[in-house]
PDB file of N, CA and C in Angstrom:
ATOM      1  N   UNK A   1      84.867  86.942  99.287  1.00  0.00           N
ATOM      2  CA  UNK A   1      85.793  87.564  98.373  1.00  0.00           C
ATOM      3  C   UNK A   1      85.407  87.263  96.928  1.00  0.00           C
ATOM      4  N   UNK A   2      84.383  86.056  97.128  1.00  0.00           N
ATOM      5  CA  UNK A   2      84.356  85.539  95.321  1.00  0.00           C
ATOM      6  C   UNK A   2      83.598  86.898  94.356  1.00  0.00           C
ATOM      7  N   UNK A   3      82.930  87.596  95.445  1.00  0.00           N
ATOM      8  CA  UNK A   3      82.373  88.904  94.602  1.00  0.00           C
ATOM      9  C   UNK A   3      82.909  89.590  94.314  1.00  0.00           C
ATOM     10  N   UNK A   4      84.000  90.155  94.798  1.00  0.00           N
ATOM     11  CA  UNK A   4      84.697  91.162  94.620  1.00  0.00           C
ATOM     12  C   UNK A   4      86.074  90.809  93.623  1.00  0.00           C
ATOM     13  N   UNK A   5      86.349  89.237  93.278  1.00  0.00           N
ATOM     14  CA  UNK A   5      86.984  89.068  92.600  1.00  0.00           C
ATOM     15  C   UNK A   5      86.825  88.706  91.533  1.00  0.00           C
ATOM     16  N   UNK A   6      87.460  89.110  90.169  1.00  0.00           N
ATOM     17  CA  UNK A   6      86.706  89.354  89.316  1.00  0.00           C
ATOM     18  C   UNK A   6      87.752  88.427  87.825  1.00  0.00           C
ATOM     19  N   UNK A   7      87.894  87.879  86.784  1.00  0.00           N
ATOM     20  CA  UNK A   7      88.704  87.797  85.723  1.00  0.00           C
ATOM     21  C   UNK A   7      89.637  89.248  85.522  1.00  0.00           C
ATOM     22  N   UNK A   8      90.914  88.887  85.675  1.00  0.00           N
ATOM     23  CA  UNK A   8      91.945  89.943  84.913  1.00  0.00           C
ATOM     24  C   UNK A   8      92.420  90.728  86.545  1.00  0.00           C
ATOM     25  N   UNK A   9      92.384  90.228  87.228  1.00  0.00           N
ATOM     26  CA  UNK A   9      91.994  91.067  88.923  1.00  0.00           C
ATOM     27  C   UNK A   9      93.729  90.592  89.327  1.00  0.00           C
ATOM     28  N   UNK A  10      94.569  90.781  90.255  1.00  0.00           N
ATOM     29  CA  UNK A  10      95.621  90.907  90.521  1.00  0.00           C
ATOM     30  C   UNK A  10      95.815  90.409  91.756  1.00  0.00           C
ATOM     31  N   UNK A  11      95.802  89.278  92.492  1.00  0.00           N
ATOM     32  CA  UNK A  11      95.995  88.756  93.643  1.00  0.00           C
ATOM     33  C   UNK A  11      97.240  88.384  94.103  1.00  0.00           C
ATOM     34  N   UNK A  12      97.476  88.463  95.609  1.00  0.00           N
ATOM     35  CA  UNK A  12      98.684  88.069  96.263  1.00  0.00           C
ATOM     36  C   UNK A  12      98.083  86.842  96.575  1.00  0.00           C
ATOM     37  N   UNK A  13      99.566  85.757  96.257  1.00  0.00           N
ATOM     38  CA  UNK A  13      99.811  84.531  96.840  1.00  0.00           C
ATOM     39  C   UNK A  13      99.847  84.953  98.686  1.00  0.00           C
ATOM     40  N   UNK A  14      99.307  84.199  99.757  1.00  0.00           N
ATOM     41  CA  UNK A  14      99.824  84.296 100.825  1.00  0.00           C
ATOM     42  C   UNK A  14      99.877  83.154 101.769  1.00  0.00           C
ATOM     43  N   UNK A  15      99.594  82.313 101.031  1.00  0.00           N
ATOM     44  CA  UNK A  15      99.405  80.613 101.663  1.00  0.00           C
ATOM     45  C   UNK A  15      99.911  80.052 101.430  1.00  0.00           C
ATOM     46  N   UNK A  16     101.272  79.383 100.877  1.00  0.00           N
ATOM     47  CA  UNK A  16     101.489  78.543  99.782  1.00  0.00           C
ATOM     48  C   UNK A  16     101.992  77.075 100.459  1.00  0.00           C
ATOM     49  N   UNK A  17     100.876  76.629 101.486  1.00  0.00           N
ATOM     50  CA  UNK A  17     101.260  75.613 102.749  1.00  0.00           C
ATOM     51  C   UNK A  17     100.786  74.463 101.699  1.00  0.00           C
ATOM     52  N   UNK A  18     101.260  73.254 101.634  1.00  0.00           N
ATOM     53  CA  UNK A  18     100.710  72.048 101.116  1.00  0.00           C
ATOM     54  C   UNK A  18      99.345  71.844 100.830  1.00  0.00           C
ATOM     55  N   UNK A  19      98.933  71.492 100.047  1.00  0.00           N
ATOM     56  CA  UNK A  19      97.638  71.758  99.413  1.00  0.00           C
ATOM     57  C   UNK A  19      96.479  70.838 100.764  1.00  0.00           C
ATOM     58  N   UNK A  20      95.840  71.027 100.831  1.00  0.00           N
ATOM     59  CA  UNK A  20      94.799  71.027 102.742  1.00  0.00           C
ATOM     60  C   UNK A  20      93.622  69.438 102.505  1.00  0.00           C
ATOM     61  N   UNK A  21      93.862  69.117 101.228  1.00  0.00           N
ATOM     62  CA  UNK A  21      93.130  67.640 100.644  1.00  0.00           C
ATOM     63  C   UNK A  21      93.953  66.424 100.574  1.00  0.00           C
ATOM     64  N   UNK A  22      94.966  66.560  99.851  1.00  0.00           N
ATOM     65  CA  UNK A  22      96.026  65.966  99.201  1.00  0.00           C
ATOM     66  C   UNK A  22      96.986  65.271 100.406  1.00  0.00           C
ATOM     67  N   UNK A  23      97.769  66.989 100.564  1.00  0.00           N
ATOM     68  CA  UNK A  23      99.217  67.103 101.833  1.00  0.00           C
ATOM     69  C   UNK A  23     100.190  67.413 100.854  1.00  0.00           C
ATOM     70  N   UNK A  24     100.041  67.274  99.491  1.00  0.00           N
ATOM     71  CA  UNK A  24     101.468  67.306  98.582  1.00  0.00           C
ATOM     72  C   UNK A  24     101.273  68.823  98.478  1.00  0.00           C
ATOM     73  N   UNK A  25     102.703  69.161  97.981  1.00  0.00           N
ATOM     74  CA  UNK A  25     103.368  71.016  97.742  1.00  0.00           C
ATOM     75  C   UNK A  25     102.380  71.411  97.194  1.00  0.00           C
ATOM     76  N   UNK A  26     102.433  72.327  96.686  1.00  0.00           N
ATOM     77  CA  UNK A  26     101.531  73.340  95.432  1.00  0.00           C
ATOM     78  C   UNK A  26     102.616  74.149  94.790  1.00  0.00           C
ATOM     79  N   UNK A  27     102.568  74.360  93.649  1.00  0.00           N
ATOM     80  CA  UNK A  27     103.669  75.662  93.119  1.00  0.00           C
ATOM     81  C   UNK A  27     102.943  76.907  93.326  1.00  0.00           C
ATOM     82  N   UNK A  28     102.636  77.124  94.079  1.00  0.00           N
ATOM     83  CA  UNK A  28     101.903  78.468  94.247  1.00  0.00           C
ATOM     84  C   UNK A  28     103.234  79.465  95.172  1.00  0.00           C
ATOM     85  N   UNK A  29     104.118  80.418  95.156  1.00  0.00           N
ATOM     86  CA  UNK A  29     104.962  81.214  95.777  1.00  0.00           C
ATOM     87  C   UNK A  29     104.709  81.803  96.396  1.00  0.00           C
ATOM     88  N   UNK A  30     104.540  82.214  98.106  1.00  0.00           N
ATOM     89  CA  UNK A  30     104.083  83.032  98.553  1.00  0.00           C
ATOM     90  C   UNK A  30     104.684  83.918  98.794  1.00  0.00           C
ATOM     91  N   UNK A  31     104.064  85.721  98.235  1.00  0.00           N
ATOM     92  CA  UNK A  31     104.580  86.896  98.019  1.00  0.00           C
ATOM     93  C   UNK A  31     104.414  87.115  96.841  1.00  0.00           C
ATOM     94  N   UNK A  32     104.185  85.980  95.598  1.00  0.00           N
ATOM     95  CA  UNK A  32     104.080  86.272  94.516  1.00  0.00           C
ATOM     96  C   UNK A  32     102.922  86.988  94.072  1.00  0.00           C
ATOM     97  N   UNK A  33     102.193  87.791  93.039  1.00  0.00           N
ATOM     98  CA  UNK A  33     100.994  87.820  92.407  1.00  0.00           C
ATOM     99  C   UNK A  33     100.459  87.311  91.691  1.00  0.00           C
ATOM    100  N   UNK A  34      99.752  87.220  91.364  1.00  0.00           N
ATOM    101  CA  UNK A  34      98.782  86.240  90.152  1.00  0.00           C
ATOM    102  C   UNK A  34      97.860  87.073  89.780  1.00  0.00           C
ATOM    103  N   UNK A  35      97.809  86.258  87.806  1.00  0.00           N
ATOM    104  CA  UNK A  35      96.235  87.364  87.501  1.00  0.00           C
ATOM    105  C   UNK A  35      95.235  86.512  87.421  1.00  0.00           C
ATOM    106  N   UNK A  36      93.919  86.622  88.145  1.00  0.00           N
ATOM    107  CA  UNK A  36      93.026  85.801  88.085  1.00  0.00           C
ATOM    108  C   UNK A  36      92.611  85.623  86.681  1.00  0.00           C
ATOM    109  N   UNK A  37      92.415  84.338  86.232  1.00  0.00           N
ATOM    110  CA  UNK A  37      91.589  83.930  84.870  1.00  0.00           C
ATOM    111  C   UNK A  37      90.436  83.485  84.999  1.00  0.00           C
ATOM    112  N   UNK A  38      89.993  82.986  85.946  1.00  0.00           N
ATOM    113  CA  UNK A  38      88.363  82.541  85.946  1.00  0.00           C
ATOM    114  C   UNK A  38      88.015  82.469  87.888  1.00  0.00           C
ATOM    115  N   UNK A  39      87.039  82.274  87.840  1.00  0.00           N
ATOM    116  CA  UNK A  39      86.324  82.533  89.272  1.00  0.00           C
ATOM    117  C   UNK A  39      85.525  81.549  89.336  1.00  0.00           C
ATOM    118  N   UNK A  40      85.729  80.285  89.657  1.00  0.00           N
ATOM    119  CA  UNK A  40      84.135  79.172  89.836  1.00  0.00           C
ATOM    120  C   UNK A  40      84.012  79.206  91.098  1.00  0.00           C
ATOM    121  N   UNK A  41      82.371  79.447  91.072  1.00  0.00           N
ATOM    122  CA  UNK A  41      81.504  79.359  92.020  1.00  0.00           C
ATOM    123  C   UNK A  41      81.040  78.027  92.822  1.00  0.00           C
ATOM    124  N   UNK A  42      82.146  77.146  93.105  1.00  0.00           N
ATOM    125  CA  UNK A  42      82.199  76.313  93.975  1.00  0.00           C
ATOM    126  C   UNK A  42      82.594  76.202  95.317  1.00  0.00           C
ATOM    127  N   UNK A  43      82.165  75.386  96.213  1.00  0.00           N
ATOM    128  CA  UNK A  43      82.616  75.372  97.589  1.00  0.00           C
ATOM    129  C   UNK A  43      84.193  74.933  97.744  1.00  0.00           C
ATOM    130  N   UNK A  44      84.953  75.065  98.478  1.00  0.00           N
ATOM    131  CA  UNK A  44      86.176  74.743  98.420  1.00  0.00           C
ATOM    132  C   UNK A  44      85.702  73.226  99.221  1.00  0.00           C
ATOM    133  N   UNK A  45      86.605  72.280  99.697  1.00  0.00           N
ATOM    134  CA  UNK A  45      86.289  71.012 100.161  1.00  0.00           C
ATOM    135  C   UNK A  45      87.118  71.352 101.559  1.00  0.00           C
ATOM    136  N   UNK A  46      87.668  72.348 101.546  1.00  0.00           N
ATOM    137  CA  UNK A  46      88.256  72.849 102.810  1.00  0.00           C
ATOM    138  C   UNK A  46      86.885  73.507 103.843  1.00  0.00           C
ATOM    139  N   UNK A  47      86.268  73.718 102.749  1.00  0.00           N
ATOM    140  CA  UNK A  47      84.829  75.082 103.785  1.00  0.00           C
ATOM    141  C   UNK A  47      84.997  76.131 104.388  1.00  0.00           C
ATOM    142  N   UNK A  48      86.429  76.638 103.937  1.00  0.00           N
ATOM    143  CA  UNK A  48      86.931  78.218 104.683  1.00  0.00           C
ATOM    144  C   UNK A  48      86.294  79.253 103.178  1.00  0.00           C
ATOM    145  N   UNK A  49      85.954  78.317 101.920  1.00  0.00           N
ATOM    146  CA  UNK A  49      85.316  79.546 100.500  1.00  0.00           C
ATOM    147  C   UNK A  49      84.681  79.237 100.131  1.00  0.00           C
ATOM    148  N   UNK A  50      83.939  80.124  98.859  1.00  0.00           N
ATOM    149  CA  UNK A  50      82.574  80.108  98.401  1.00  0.00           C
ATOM    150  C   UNK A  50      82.914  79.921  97.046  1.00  0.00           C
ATOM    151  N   UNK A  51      84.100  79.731  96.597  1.00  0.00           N
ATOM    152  CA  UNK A  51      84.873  80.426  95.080  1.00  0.00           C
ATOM    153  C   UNK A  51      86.706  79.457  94.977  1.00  0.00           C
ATOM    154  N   UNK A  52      86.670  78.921  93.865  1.00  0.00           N
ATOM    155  CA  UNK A  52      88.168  78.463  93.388  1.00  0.00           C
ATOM    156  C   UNK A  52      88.554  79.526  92.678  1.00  0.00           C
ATOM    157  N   UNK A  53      89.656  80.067  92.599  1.00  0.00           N
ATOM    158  CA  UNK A  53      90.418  81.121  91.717  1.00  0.00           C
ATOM    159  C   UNK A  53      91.240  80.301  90.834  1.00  0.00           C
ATOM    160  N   UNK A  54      91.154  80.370  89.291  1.00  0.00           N
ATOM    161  CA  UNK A  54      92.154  79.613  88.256  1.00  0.00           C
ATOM    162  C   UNK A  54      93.013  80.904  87.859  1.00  0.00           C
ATOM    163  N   UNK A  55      94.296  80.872  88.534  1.00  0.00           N
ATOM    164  CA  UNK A  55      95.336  81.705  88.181  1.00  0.00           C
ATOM    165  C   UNK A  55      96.091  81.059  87.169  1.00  0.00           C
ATOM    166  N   UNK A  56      96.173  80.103  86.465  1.00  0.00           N
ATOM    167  CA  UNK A  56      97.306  79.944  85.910  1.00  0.00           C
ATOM    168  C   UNK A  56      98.327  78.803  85.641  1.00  0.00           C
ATOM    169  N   UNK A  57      97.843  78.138  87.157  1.00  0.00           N
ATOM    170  CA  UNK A  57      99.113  77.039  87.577  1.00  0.00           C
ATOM    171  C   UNK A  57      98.393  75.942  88.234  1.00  0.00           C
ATOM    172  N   UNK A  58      98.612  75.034  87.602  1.00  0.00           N
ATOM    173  CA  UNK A  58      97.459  73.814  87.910  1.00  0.00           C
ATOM    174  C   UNK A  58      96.101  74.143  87.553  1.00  0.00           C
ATOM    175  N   UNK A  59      95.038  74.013  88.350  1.00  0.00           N
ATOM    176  CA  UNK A  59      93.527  73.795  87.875  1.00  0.00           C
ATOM    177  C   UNK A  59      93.309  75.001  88.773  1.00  0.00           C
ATOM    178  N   UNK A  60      92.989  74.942  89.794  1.00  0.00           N
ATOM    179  CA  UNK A  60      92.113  75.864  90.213  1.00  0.00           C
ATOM    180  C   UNK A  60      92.500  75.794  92.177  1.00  0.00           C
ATOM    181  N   UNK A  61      92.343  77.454  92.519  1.00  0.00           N
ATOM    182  CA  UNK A  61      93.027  76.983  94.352  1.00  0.00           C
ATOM    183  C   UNK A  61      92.177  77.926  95.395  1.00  0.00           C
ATOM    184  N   UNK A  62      91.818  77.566  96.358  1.00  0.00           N
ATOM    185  CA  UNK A  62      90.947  77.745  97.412  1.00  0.00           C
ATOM    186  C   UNK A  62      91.419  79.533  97.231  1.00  0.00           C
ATOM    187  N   UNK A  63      90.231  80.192  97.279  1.00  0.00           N
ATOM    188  CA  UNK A  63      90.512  81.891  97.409  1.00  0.00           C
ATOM    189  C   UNK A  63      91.252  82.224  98.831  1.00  0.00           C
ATOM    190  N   UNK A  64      90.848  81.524  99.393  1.00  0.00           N
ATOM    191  CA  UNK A  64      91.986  81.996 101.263  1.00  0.00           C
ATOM    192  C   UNK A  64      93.159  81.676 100.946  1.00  0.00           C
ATOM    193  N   UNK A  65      93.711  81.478  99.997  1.00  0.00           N
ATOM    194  CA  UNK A  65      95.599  81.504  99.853  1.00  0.00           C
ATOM    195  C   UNK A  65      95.646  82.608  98.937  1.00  0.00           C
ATOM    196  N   UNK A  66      94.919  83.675  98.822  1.00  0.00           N
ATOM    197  CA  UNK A  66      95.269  84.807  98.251  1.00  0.00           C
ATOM    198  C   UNK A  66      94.724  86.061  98.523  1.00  0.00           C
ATOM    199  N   UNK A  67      95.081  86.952  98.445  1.00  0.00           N
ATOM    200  CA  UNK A  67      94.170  88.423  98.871  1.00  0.00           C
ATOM    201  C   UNK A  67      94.379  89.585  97.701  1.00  0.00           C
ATOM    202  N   UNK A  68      93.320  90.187  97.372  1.00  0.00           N
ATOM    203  CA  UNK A  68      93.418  91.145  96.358  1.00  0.00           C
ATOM    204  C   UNK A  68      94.074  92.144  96.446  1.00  0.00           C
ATOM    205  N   UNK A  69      94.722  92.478  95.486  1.00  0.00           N
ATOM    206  CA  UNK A  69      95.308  93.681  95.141  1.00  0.00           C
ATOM    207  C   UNK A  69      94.584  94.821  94.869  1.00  0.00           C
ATOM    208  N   UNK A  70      94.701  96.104  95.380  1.00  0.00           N
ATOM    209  CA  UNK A  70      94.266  97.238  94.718  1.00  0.00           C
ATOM    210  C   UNK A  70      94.481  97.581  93.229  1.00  0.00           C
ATOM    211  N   UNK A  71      93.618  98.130  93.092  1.00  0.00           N
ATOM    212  CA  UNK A  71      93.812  98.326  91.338  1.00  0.00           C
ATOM    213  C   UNK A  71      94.381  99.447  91.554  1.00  0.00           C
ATOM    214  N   UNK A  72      95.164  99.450  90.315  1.00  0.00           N
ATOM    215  CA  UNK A  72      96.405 100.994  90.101  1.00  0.00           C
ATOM    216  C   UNK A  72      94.984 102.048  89.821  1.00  0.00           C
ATOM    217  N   UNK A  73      95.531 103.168  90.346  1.00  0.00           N
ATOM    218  CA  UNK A  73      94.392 104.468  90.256  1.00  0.00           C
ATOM    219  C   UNK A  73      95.575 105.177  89.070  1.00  0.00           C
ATOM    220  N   UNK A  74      94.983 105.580  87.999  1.00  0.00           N
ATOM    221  CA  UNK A  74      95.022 106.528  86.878  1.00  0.00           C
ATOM    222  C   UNK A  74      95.424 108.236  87.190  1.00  0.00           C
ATOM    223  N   UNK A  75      95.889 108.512  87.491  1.00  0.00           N
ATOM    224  CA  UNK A  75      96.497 110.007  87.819  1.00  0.00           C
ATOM    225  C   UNK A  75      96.273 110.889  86.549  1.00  0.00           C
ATOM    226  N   UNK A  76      95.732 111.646  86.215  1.00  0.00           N
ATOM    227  CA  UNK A  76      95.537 112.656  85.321  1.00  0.00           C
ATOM    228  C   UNK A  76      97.153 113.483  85.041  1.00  0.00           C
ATOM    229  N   UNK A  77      97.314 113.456  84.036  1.00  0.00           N
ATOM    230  CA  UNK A  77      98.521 113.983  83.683  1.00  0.00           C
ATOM    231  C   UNK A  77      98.688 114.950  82.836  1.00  0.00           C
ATOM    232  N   UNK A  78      99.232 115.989  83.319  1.00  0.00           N
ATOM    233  CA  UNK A  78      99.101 117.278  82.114  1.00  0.00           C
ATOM    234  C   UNK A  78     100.556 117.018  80.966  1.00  0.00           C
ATOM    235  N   UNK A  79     100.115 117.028  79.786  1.00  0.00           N
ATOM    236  CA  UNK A  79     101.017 116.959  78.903  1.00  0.00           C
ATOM    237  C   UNK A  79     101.174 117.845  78.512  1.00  0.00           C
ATOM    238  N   UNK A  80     102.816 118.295  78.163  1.00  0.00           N
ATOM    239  CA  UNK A  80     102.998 119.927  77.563  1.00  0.00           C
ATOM    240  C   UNK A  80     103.073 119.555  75.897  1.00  0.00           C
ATOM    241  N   UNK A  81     102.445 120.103  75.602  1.00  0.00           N
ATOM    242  CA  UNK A  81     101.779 120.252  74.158  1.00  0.00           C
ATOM    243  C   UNK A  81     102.865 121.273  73.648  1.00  0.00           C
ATOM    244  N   UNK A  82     103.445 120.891  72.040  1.00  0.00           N
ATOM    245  CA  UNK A  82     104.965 121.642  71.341  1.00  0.00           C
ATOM    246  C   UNK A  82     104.158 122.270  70.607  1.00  0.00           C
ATOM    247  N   UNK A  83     104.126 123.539  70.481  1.00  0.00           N
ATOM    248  CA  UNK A  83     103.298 124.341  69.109  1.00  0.00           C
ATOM    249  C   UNK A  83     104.652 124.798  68.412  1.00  0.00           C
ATOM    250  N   UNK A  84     104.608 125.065  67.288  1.00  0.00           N
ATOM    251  CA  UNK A  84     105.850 125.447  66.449  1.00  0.00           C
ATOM    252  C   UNK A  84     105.587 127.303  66.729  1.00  0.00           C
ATOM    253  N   UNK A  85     107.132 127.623  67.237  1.00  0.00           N
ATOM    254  CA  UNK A  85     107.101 129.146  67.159  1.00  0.00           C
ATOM    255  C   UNK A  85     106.452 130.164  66.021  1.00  0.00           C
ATOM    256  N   UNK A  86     105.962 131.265  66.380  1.00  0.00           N
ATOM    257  CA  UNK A  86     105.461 132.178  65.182  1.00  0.00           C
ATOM    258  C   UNK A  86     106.615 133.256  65.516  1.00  0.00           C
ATOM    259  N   UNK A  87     107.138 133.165  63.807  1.00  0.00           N
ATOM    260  CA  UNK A  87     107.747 134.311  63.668  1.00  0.00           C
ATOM    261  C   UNK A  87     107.316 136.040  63.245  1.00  0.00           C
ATOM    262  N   UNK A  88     107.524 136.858  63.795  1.00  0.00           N
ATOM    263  CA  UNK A  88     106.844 138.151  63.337  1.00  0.00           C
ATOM    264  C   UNK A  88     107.710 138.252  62.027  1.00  0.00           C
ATOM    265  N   UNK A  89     106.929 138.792  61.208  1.00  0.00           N
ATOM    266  CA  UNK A  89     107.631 139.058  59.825  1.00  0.00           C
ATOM    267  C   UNK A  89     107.568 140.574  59.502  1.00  0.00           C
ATOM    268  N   UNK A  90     109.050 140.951  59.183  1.00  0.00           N
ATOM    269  CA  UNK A  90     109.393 142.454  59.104  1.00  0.00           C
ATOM    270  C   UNK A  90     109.495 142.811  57.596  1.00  0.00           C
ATOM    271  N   UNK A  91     108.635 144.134  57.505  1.00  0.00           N
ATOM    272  CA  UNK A  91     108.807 144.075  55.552  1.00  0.00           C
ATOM    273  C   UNK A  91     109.583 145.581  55.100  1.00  0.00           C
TER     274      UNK A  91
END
Protein backbone atom coordinates (compact mmCIF):
# COMPACT_ATOMS: atom_id res chain seq x y z
CA UNK A 1 0.00 0.00 0.00
CA UNK A 2 3.09 2.31 0.79
CA UNK A 3 2.99 3.01 -3.12
CA UNK A 4 -0.09 3.86 -3.65
CA UNK A 5 -0.18 6.04 -0.67
CA UNK A 6 0.79 9.18 -1.12
CA UNK A 7 1.06 12.88 1.23
CA UNK A 8 -2.45 14.73 1.30
CA UNK A 9 -4.21 11.05 0.48
CA UNK A 10 -7.42 10.35 2.71
CA UNK A 11 -7.38 7.13 4.75
CA UNK A 12 -9.84 5.15 6.89
CA UNK A 13 -8.93 4.36 10.45
CA UNK A 14 -9.91 0.50 10.73
CA UNK A 15 -7.77 -0.93 13.53
CA UNK A 16 -7.75 1.08 16.38
CA UNK A 17 -6.77 -2.25 18.72
CA UNK A 18 -3.92 -1.31 21.30
CA UNK A 19 -0.87 -0.44 19.75
CA UNK A 20 0.85 -4.42 18.80
CA UNK A 21 4.61 -3.28 20.59
CA UNK A 22 3.65 -1.44 23.59
CA UNK A 23 -0.21 -3.06 24.52
CA UNK A 24 -1.20 0.63 25.58
CA UNK A 25 -4.51 2.41 23.60
CA UNK A 26 -3.71 4.53 20.60
CA UNK A 27 -6.04 7.59 19.87
CA UNK A 28 -6.51 6.48 16.58
CA UNK A 29 -10.86 6.13 16.09
CA UNK A 30 -11.94 3.51 14.15
CA UNK A 31 -14.31 4.69 11.25
CA UNK A 32 -12.61 7.85 11.41
CA UNK A 33 -10.46 9.37 8.34
CA UNK A 34 -7.23 10.79 8.34
CA UNK A 35 -5.11 12.89 5.91
CA UNK A 36 -1.89 11.35 5.38
CA UNK A 37 1.16 13.83 6.03
CA UNK A 38 4.17 11.84 5.36
CA UNK A 39 4.87 8.16 4.26
CA UNK A 40 8.29 6.62 5.79
CA UNK A 41 9.66 3.93 4.17
CA UNK A 42 10.25 1.78 7.11
CA UNK A 43 9.45 -1.73 8.19
CA UNK A 44 6.77 -1.78 10.75
CA UNK A 45 8.26 -3.95 13.91
CA UNK A 46 4.97 -5.77 13.57
CA UNK A 47 6.16 -7.20 9.81
CA UNK A 48 2.53 -7.12 8.44
CA UNK A 49 4.22 -3.30 6.35
CA UNK A 50 6.64 -1.85 4.29
CA UNK A 51 5.57 1.93 5.28
CA UNK A 52 4.53 4.06 8.73
CA UNK A 53 1.75 6.58 7.80
CA UNK A 54 2.17 10.10 9.97
CA UNK A 55 -1.47 11.22 10.06
CA UNK A 56 -1.42 13.62 12.59
CA UNK A 57 -1.69 12.03 16.03
CA UNK A 58 1.30 10.86 17.75
CA UNK A 59 4.41 9.96 15.52
CA UNK A 60 3.74 7.68 13.06
CA UNK A 61 1.26 4.07 12.74
CA UNK A 62 1.63 0.75 10.99
CA UNK A 63 -0.31 1.24 7.33
CA UNK A 64 -2.59 -2.11 8.16
CA UNK A 65 -4.77 0.04 10.60
CA UNK A 66 -5.90 1.97 7.66
CA UNK A 67 -7.20 1.62 4.08
CA UNK A 68 -7.42 4.25 1.37
CA UNK A 69 -9.98 6.22 0.34
CA UNK A 70 -11.00 6.89 -3.18
CA UNK A 71 -10.32 10.19 -4.40
CA UNK A 72 -13.49 12.37 -5.14
CA UNK A 73 -13.87 12.24 -9.14
CA UNK A 74 -14.57 15.92 -10.53
CA UNK A 75 -17.92 15.86 -12.53
CA UNK A 76 -17.94 18.41 -15.30
CA UNK A 77 -20.57 20.88 -14.72
CA UNK A 78 -22.41 23.00 -17.13
CA UNK A 79 -22.86 26.49 -15.83
CA UNK A 80 -25.69 28.67 -17.17
CA UNK A 81 -23.97 31.70 -18.19
CA UNK A 82 -26.47 35.36 -17.57
CA UNK A 83 -26.04 37.49 -20.78
CA UNK A 84 -27.92 40.81 -20.28
CA UNK A 85 -31.15 40.95 -22.60
CA UNK A 86 -30.99 42.89 -26.06
CA UNK A 87 -33.55 45.19 -26.54
CA UNK A 88 -34.87 45.84 -30.21
CA UNK A 89 -35.02 49.53 -30.57
CA UNK A 90 -38.08 51.12 -32.37
CA UNK A 91 -37.54 54.63 -34.11
Amino acid sequence: MSDTVGPGDLVLCVNAAPNHVTGQPVPLVAGETYRVLDVMDFACPCGRSDALLDVGVDFAWCQTRFRLLPKPRSEPRTRKVSAPKEKERVR
